[in-house]
Protein backbone atom coordinates (compact mmCIF):
# COMPACT_ATOMS: atom_id res chain seq x y z
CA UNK A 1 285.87 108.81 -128.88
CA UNK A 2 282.26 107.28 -128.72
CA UNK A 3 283.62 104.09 -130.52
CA UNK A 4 286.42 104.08 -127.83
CA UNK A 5 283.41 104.57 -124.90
CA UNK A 6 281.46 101.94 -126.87
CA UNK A 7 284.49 99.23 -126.65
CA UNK A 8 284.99 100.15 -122.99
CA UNK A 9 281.84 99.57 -121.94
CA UNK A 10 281.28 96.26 -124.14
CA UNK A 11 284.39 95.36 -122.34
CA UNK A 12 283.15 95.87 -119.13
CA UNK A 13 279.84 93.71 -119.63
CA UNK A 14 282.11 91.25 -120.50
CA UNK A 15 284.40 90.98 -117.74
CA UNK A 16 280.93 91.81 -115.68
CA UNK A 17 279.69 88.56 -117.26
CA UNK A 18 282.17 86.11 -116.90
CA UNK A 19 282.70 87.21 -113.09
CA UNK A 20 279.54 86.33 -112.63
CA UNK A 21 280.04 82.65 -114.15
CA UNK A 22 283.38 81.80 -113.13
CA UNK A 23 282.57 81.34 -109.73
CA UNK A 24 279.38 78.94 -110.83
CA UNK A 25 281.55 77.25 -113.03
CA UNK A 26 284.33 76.48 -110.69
CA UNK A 27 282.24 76.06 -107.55
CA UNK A 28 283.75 73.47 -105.56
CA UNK A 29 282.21 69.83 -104.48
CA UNK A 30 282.77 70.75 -101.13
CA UNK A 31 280.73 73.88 -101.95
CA UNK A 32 278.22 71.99 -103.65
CA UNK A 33 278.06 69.70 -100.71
CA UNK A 34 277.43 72.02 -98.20
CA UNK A 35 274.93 73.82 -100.04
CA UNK A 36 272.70 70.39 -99.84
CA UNK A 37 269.32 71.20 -98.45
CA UNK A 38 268.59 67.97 -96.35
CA UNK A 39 265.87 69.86 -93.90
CA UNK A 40 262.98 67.70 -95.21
CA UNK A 41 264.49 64.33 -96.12
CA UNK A 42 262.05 61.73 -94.73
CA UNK A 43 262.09 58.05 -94.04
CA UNK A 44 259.32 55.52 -94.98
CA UNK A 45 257.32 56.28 -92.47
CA UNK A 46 256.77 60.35 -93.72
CA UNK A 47 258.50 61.47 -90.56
CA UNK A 48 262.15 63.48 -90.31
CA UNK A 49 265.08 60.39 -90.99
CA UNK A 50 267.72 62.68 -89.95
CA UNK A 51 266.68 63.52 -86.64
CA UNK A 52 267.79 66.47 -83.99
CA UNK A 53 270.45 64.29 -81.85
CA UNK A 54 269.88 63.95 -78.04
CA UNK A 55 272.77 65.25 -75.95
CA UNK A 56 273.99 63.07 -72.60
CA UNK A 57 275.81 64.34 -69.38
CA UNK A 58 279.37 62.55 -68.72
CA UNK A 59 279.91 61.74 -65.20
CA UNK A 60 283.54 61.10 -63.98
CA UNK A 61 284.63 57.63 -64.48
CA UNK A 62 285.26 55.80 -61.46
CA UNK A 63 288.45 54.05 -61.04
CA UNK A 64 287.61 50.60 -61.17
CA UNK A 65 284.19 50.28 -62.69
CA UNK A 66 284.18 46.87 -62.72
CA UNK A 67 284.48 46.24 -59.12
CA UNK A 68 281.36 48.01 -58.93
CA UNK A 69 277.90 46.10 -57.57
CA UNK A 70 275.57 45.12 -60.10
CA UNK A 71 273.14 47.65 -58.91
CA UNK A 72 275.36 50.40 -59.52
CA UNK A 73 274.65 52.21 -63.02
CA UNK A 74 277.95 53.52 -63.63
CA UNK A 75 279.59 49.36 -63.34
CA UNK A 76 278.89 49.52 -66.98
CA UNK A 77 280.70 53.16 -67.74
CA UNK A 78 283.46 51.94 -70.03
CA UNK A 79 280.70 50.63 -72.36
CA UNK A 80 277.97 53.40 -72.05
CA UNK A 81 280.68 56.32 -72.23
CA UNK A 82 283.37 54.39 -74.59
CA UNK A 83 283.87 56.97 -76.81
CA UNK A 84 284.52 60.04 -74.00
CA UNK A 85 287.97 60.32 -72.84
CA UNK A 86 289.38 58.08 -75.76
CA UNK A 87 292.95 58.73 -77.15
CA UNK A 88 292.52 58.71 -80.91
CA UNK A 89 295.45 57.28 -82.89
CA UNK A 90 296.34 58.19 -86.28
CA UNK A 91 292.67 58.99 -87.39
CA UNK A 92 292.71 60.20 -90.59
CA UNK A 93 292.38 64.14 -91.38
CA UNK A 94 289.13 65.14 -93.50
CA UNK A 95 289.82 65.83 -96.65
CA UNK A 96 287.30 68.20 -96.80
CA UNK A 97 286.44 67.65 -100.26
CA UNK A 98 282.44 67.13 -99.96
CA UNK A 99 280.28 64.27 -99.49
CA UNK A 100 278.97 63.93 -102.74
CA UNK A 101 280.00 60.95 -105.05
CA UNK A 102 281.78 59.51 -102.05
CA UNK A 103 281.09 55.73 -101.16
CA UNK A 104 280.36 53.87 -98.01
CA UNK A 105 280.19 50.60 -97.13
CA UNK A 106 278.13 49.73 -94.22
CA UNK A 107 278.51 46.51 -92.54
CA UNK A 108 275.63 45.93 -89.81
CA UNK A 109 276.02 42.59 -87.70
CA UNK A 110 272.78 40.57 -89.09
CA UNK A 111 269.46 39.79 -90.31
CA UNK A 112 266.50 41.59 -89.08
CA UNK A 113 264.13 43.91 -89.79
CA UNK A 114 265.54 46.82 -87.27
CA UNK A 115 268.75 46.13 -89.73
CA UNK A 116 266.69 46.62 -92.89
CA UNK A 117 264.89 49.59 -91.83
CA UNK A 118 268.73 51.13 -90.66
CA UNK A 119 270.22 49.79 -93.94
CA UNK A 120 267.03 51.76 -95.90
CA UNK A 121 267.90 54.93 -93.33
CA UNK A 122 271.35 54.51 -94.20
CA UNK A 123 270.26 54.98 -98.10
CA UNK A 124 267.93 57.28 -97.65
CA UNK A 125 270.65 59.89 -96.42
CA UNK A 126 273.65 58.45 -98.32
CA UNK A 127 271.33 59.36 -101.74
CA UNK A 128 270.16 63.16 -100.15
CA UNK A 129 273.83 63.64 -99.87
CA UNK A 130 275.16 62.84 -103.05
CA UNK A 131 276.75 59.63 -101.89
CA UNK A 132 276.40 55.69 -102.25
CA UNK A 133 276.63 52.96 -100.12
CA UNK A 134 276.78 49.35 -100.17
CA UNK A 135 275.12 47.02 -97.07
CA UNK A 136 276.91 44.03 -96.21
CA UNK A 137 275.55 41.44 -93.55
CA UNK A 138 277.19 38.53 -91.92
CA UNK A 139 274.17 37.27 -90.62
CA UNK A 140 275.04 37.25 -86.83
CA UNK A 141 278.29 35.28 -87.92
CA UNK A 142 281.11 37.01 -86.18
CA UNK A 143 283.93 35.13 -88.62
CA UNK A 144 281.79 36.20 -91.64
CA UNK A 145 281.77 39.72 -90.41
CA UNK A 146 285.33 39.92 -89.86
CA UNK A 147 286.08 38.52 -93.71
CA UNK A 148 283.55 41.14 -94.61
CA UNK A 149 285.73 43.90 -92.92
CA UNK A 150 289.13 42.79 -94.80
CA UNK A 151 286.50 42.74 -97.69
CA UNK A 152 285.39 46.38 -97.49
CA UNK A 153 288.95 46.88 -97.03
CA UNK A 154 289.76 45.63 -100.28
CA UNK A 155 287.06 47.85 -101.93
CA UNK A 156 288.82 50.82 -100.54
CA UNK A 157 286.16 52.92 -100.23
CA UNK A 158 285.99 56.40 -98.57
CA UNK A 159 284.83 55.58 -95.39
CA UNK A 160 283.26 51.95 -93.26
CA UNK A 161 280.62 52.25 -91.11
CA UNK A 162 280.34 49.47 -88.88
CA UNK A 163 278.21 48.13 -86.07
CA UNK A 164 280.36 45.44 -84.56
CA UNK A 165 279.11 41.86 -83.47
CA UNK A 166 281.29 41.75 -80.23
CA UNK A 167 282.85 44.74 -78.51
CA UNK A 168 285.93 42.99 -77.96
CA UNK A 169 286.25 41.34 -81.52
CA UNK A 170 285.50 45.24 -82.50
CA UNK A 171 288.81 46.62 -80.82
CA UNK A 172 290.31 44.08 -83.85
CA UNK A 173 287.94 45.46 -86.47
CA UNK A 174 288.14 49.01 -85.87
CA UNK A 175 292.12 48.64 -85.50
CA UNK A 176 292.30 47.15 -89.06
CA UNK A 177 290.42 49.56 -90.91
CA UNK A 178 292.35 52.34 -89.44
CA UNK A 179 295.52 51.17 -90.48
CA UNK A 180 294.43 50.73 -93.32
CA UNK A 181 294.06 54.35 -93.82
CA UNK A 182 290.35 54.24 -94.36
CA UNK A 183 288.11 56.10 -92.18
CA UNK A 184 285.77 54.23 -89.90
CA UNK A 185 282.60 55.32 -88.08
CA UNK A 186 281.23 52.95 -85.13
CA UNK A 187 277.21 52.80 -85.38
CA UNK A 188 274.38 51.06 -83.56
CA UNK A 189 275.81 48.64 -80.45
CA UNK A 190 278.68 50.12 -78.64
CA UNK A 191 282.39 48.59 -79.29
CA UNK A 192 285.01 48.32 -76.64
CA UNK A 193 286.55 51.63 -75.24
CA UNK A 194 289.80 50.63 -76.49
CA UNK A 195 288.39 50.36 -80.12
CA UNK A 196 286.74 54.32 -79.90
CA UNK A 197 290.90 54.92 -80.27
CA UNK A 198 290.35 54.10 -83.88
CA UNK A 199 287.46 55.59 -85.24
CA UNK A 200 285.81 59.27 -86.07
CA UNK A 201 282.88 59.20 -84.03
CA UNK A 202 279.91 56.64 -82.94
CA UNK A 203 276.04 57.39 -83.31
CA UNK A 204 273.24 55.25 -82.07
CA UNK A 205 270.81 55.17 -79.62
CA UNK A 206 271.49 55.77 -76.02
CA UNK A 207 270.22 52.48 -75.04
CA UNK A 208 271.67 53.09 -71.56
CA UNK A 209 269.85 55.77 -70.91
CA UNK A 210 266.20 54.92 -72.53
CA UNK A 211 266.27 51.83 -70.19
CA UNK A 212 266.95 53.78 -67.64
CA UNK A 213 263.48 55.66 -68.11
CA UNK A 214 261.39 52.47 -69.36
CA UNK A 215 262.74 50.63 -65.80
CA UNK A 216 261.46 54.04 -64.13
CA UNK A 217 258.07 54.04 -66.05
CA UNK A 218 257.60 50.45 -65.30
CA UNK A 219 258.53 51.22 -61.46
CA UNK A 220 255.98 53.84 -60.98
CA UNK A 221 253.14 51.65 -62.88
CA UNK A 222 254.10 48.38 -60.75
CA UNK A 223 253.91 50.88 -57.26
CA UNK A 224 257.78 49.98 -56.75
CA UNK A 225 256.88 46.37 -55.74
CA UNK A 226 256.85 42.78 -56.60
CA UNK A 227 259.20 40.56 -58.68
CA UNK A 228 261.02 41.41 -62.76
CA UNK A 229 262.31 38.65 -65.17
CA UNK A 230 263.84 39.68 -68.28
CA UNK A 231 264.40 38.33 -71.62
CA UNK A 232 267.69 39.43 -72.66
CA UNK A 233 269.99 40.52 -76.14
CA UNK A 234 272.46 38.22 -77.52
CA UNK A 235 275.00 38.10 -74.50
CA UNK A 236 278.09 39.93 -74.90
CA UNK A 237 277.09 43.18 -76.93
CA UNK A 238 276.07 46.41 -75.43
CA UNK A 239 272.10 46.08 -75.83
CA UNK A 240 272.67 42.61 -73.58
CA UNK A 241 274.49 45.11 -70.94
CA UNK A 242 272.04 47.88 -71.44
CA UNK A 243 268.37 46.35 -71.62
CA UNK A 244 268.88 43.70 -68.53
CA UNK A 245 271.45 45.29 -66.85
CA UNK A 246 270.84 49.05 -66.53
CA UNK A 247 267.00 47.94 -66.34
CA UNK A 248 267.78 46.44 -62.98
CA UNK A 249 270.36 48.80 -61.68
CA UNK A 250 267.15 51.60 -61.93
CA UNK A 251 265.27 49.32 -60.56
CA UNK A 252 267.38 48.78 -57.95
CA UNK A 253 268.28 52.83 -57.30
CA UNK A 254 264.78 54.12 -57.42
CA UNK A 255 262.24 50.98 -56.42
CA UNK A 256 264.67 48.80 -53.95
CA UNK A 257 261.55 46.46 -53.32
CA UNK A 258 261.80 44.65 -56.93
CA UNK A 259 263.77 42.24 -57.44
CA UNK A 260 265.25 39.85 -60.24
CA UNK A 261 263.48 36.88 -60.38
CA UNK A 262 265.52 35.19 -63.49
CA UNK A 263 266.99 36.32 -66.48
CA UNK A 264 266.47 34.36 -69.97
CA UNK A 265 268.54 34.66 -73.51
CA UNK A 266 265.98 32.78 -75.61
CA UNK A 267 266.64 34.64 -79.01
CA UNK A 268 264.60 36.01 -81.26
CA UNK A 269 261.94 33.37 -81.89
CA UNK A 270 258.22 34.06 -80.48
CA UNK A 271 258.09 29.97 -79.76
CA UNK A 272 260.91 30.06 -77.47
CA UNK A 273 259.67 33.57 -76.34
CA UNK A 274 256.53 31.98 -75.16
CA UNK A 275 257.85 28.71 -73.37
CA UNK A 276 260.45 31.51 -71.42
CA UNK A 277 257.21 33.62 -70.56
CA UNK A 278 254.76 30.57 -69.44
CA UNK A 279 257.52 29.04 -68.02
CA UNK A 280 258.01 32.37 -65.22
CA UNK A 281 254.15 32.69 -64.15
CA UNK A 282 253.74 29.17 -63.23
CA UNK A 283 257.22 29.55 -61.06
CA UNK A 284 256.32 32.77 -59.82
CA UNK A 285 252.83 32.85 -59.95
CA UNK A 286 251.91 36.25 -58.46
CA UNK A 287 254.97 37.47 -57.42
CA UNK A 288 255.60 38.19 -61.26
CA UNK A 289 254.71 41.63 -61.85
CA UNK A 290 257.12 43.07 -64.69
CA UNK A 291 258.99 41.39 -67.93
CA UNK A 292 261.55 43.28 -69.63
CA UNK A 293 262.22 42.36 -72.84
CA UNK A 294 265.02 43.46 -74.95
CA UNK A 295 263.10 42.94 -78.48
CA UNK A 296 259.52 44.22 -78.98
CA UNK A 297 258.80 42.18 -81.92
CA UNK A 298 259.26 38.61 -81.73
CA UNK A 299 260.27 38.38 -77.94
CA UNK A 300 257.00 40.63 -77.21
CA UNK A 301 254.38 38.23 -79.50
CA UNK A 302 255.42 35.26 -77.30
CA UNK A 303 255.06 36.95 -74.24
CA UNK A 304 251.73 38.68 -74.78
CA UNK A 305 250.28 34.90 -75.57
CA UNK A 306 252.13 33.22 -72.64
CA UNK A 307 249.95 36.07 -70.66
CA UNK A 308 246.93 36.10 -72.45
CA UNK A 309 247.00 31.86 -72.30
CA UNK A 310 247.27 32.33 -68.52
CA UNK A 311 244.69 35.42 -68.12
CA UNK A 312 247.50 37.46 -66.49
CA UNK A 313 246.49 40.85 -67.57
CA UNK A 314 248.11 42.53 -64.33
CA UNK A 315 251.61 41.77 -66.15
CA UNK A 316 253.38 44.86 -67.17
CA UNK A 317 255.44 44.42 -70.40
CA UNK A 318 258.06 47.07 -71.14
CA UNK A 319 260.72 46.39 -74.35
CA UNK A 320 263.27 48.43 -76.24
CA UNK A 321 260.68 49.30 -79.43
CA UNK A 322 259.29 50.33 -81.68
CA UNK A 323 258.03 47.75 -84.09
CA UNK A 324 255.04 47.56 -85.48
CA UNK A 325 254.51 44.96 -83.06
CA UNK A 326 255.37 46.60 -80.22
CA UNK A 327 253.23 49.79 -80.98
CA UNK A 328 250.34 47.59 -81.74
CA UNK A 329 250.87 46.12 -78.74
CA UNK A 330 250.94 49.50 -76.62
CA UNK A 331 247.72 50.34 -78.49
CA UNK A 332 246.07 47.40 -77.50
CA UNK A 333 246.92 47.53 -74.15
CA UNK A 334 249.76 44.31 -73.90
CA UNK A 335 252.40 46.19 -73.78
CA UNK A 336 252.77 49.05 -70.87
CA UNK A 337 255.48 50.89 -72.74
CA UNK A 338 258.39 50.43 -75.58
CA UNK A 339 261.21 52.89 -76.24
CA UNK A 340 261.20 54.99 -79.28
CA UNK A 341 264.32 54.11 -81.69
CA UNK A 342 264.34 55.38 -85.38
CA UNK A 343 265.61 52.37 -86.96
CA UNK A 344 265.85 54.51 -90.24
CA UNK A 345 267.28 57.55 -88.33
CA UNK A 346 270.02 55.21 -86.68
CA UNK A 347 271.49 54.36 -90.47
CA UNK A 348 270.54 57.83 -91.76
CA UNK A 349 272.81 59.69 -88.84
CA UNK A 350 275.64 57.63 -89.35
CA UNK A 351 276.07 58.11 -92.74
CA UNK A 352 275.46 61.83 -92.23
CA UNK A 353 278.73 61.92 -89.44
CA UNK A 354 280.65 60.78 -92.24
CA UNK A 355 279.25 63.24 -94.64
CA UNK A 356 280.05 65.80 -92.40
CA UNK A 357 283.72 64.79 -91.86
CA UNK A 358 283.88 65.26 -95.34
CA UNK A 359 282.46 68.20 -95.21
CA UNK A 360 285.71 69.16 -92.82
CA UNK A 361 283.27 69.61 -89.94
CA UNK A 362 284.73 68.64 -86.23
CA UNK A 363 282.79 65.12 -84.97
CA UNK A 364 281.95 65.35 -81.26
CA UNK A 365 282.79 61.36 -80.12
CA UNK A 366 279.39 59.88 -79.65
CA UNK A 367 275.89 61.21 -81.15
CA UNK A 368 272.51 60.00 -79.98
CA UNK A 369 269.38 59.28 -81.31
CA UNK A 370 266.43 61.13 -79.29
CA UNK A 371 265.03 59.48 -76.04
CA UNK A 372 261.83 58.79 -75.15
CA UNK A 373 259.01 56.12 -73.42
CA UNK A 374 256.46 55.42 -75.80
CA UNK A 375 252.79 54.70 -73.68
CA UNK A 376 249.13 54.70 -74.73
CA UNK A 377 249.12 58.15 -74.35
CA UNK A 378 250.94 59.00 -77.34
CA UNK A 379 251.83 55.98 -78.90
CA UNK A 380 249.52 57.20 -81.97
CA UNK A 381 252.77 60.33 -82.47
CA UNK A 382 254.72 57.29 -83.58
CA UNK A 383 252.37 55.57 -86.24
CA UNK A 384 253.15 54.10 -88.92
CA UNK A 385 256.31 51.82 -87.88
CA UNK A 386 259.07 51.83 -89.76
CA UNK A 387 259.48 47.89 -89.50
């Protein structure tokens, strides 16, 4: 009888034993995945890279938007709200399998150091969540970018994420990956509402919006008077649209004394920068009272020395940041204010979307990055730049 208890109970440990193993044993990848602790993963410059996302209100959409006046923010609602109100077609169903040993390939649209710090971001998170990616770049080519999308088809890898040279040449894109099968998630500059149809979600910064503020910071600091040029994107993407643009449509709304005085695409070389900047105070002399620039690095170091060459310190500067130049410029009192965009956090949040598609979690349409005006009052928060 006691040998009989004494198998029983052995028995019992046993089956106690492996119940507690199996489930170790057999835990899932999307299990493991989920489990991930990515709380304190941190970018390059020791701060959070995958940052608490900024929400936006969604107005109506008018019915023409287009027809719109210039000065009217919501001409441009097709572009800032793309993704809200879009029809998907045949996007793919998660598999919800788990991010980890999944593979991305992110194609961003060129050289610069904004794209190195997002391709580093864009790392940074792929590696915390048990994935890898490869970084292609066409190098501002728009034909070399669209062979590099029928190459990262070819790869077939789990998912693309891709910030598209041209809105309209992304509607193409984003249509071919998704018939494909392959998953796609729009990142960084804003496609064409028609090509939201095709893709999981887009993350980025709300460029609309931050310019919205930095025109209403740089109203308040010029009193609401006197005349604006501004340095503009590449034409035809969404930052062109956003940083001149919705700049001068809040200009226009809250400070209806400033006006455009001209509007320059000179690139981003601090040469032609210059010639642009000197080139504006000896045609407008005093009546220049605000340039808006839609680069804070190279843009900004040729307009601080077209002002400091002409001792026009009454110039307020405002750009789209934050560089290292930029914030050294705030600090040293060149540069009024820049707006705050993780570079790092932009790559980092777009590879985390697709982690969490994998993950079998619903994707809102568009995520943004967090807003904000960076001044001399707290420019120091925002030290040391990621590029």
């Amino acid at each position: 009888m006691k040998r009989a208890l004494s198998l029983l109970v052995c028995l019992a440990l046993v089956v106690m034993v492996l119940a507690a193993e199996v489930p170790a044993a057999e835990q899932s990848n999307l299990e493991k995945s989920l489990a991930l602790n990515i709380d304190d993963v941190i970018g390059s410059d020791g701060q959070p890279v995958l940052l608490t996302l900024s929400g936006k209100a969604i107005p109506p959409r008018p019915d023409d938007p287009s027809a719109l006046p210039a000065t009217d923010p919501l001409r441009w609602y097709d572009m800032e709200f793309a993704g809200w109100g879009a029809e998907n077609k045949s996007i793919p169903e998660s598999p919800k399998d788990g991010s980890i040993g999944k593979h991305a390939i992110v194609i961003i649209n060129g050289d610069h150091p904004y794209l190195t710090a997002y391709s580093n971001g864009a790392r940074i998170a792929a590696a915390a969540l048990g994935m890898t990616v490869d970084v292609l770049s066409p190098n501002w080519d728009l034909n070399v970018q669209n062979q590099q999308v029928d190459q990262a088809i070819n790869a077939r890898p789990d998912v693309i994420i891709l910030i598209t040279l041209d809105p309209n040449a992304g509607v193409q894109q984003f249509r071919r990956i998704n018939r494909a099968g392959i998953p796609v998630i729009a990142s960084n500059m804003l496609p064409d509402a028609e090509a939201m149809q095709y893709v999981l979600t887009w993350s980025g910064p709300d460029d609309f919006g931050q310019m919205a503020m930095l025109a209403q910071a740089a109203g308040a600091a010029a009193g609401g008077e006197g005349g604006v040029c501004y340095m503009t994107h590449n034409p035809g993407g969404s930052p062109y649209y956003a940083r001149y643009n919705r700049y001068e449509a809040e200009l226009a709304q809250k400070y209806p004394n400033m006006k455009t005085l001209d509007v320059q695409s000179p690139g981003f070389e601090a040469g032609r920068a210059r010639q642009v900047a000197a080139d504006w105070i000896t045609r407008f002399g005093d009546e220049l009272k605000v340039i808006q620039l839609a680069d804070d690095s190279a843009q900004a170091i040729g307009a601080i020395e077209a002002c400091k060459a002409a001792g026009r310190t009454d110039i307020i500067i405002t750009s789209a940041g934050n560089s290292k130049i930029g914030m050294d410029g705030v600090v040293a009192g060149d540069i009024y204010g820049v707006t705050y965009q993780s570079a790092e956090g932009d790559g980092a949040i777009a590879v985390k979307m697709a982690a969490d598609w994998f993950n079998g979690k619903e994707l809102d349409p568009m995520y943004y990055l967090p807003q904000h005006v960076i001044t001399a009052t707290d420019v120091q928060n925002y030290m040391p730049a990621q590029w």
